[in-house]
Protein backbone atom coordinates (compact mmCIF):
# COMPACT_ATOMS: atom_id res chain seq x y z
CA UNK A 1 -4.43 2.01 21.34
CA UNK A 2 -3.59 0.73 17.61
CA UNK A 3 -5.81 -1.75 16.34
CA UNK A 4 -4.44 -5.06 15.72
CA UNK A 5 -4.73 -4.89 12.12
CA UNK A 6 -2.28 -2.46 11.17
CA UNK A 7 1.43 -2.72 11.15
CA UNK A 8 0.14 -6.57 11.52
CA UNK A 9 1.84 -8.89 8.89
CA UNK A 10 -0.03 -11.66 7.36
CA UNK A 11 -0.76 -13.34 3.95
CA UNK A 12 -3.00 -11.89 1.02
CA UNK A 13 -1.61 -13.87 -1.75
CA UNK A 14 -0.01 -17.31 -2.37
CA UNK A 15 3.14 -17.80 -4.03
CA UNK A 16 1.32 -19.10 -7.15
CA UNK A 17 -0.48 -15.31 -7.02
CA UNK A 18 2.67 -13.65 -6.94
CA UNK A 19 4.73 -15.23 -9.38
CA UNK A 20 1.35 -14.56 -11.76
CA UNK A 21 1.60 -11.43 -10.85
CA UNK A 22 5.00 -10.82 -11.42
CA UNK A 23 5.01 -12.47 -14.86
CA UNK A 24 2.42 -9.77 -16.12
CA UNK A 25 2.79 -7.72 -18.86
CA UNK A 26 2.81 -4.44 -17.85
CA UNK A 27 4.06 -0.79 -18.42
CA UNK A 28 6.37 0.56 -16.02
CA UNK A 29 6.49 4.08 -15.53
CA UNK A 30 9.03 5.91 -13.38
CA UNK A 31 8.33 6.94 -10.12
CA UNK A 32 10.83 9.89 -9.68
CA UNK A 33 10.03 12.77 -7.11
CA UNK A 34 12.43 15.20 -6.98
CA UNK A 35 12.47 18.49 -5.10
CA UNK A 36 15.04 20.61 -5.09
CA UNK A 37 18.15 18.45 -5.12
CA UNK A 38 16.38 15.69 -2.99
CA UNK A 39 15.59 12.43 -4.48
CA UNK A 40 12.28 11.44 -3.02
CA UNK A 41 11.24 8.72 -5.35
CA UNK A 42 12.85 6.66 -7.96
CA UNK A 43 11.12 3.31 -8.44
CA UNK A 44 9.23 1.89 -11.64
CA UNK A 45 5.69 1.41 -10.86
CA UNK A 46 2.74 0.47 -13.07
CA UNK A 47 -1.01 -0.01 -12.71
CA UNK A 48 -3.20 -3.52 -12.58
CA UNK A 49 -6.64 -4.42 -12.27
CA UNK A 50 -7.66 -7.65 -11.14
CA UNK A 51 -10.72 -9.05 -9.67
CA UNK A 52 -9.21 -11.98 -7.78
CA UNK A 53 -6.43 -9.60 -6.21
CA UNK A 54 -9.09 -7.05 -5.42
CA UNK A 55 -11.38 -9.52 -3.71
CA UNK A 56 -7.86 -11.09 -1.17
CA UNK A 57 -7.01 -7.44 -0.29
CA UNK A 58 -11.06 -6.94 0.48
CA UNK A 59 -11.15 -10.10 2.79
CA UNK A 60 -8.19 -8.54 4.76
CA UNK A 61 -8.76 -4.96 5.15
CA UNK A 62 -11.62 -5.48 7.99
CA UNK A 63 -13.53 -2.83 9.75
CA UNK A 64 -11.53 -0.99 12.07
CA UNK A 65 -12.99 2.17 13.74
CA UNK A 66 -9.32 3.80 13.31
CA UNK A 67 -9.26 3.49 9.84
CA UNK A 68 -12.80 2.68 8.50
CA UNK A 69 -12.41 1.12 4.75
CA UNK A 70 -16.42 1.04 2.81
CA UNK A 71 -14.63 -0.08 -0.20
CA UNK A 72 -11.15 -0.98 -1.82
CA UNK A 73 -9.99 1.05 -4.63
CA UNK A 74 -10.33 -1.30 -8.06
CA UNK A 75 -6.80 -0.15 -8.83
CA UNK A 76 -3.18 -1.36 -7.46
CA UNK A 77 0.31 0.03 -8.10
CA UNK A 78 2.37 -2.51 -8.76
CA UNK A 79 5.95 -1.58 -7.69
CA UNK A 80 9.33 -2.20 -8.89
CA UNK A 81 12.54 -1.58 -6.63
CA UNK A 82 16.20 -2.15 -7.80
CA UNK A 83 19.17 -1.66 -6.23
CA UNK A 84 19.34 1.45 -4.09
CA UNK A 85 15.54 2.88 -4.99
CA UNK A 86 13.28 3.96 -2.38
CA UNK A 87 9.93 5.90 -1.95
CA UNK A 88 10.80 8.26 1.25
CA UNK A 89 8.86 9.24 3.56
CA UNK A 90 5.13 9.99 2.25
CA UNK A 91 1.42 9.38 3.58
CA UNK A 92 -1.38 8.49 1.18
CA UNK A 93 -4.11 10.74 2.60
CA UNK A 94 -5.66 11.67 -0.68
CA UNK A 95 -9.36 12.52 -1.99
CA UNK A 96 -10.28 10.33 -4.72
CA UNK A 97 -13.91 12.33 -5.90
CA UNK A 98 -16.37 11.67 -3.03
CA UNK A 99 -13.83 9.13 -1.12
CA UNK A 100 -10.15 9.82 0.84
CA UNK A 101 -7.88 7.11 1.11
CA UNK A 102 -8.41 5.99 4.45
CA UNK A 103 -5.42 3.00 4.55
CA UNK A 104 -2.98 1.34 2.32
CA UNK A 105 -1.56 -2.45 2.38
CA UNK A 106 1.84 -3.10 0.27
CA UNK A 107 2.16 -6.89 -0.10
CA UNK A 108 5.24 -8.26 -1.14
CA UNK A 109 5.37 -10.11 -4.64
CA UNK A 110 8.37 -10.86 -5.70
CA UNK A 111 11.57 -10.87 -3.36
CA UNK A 112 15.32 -10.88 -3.46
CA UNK A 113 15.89 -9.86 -0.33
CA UNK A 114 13.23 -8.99 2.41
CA UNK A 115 10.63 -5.63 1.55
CA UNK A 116 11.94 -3.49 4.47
CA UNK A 117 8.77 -0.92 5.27
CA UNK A 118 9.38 1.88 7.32
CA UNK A 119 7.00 3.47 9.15
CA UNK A 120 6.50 6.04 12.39
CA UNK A 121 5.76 2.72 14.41
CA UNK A 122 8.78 0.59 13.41
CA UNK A 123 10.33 -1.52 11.15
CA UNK A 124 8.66 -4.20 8.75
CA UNK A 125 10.43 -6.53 6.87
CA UNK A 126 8.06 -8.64 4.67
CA UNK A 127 8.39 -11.62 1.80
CA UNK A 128 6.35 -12.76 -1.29
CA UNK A 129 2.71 -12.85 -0.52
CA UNK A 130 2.60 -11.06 3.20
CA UNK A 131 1.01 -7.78 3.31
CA UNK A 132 0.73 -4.94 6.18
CA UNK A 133 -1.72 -2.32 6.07
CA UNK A 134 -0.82 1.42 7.37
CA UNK A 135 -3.66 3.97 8.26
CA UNK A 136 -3.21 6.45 5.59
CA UNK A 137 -1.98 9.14 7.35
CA UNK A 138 0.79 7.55 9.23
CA UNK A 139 3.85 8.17 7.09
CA UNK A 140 6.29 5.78 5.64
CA UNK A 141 8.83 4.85 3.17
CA UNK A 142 10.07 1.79 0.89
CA UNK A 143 13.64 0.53 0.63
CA UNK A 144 14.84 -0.76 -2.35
CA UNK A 145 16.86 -4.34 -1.74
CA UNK A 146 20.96 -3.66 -1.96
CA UNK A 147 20.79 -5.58 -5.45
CA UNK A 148 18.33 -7.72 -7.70
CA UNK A 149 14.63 -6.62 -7.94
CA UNK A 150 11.93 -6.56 -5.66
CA UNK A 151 8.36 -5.98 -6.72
CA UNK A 152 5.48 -4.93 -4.48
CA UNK A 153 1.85 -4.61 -5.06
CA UNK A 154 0.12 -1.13 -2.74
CA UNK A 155 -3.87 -0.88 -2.74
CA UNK A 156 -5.83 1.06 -0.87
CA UNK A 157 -8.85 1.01 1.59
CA UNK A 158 -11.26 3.85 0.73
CA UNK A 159 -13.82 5.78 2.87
CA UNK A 160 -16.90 7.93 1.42
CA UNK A 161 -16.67 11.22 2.25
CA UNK A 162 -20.35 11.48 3.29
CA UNK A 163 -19.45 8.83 6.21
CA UNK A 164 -16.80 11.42 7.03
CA UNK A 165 -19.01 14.20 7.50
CA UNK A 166 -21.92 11.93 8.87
CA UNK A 167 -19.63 11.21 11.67
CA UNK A 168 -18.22 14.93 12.86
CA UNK A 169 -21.90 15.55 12.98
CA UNK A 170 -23.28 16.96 16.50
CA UNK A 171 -26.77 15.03 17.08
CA UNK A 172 -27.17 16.17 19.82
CA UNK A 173 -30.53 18.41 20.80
């Protein structure tokens, strides 16, 4: 059985968080993924710190035996979609030195039109401020809004490899 807290929407940031968030200076890099002659990727996206961010996206992403998050990485992506962009279909299982991405939550900061998410276990459609969090290797995809801009902010739940390995252990004598 899932646990309740993923594919789950709820709020990780107010308005007034978003729109700060939005108004930042940052600079965007592009996102494209090609391979062969299939477009995989071709947002803007650009990396924040922040403290206060880090902390909301801490509060939410709770213990959950699927999925088990013993930190949150200190880095987001913030992402920008236009008309017709997407990320396609893609986990986030990655090693990060002694830690693998072990979840992800995309929050929704600044929207035209609703975030539409994806992912093997449905559809999501989310606003400014609501977040969902995906185990990291479920896959899913982003879809750009038909026109205008939408921006969304992914960070991810990290587990130490050592818990990883602690846990396959056999104990048993």
């Amino acid at each position: 059985m899932l646990d309740p807290i993923f594919y789950n929407p709820q709020t990780v940031l107010s308005h007034e968080q978003c729109n700060e968030i939005s108004n930042l200076q940052v600079e965007w890099k592009s996102g494209c993924w090609e391979k062969g002659n299939t477009v995989y990727r071709n947002d803007s996206y650009a990396v924040i710190y922040h403290d206060d961010y880090w902390m909301r996206c801490k509060r939410v992403m709770v213990a959950s035996s699927l999925a088990p998050c013993d930190f949150v990485k200190a880095s987001f992506n913030l992402h920008k979609f236009t008309a017709n962009s997407l990320y396609a279909w893609h986990t986030d299982q990655k090693r990060l030195g002694t830690s693998v991405c072990s979840r992800s939550i995309v929050i929704g900061i600044k929207t035209v039109s609703d975030i539409v998410i994806e992912t093997v276990n449905g559809c999501f459609s989310i606003t400014q401020g609501i977040g969902i969090q995906i185990p990291s290797k479920d896959s899913y995809q982003l879809i750009g809004p038909e026109r205008g801009e939408n921006l969304l902010l992914v960070g991810w739940g990290m587990q130490r490899l050592s818990d990883i390995y602690f846990s396959q252990k056999n104990f048993a004598y």
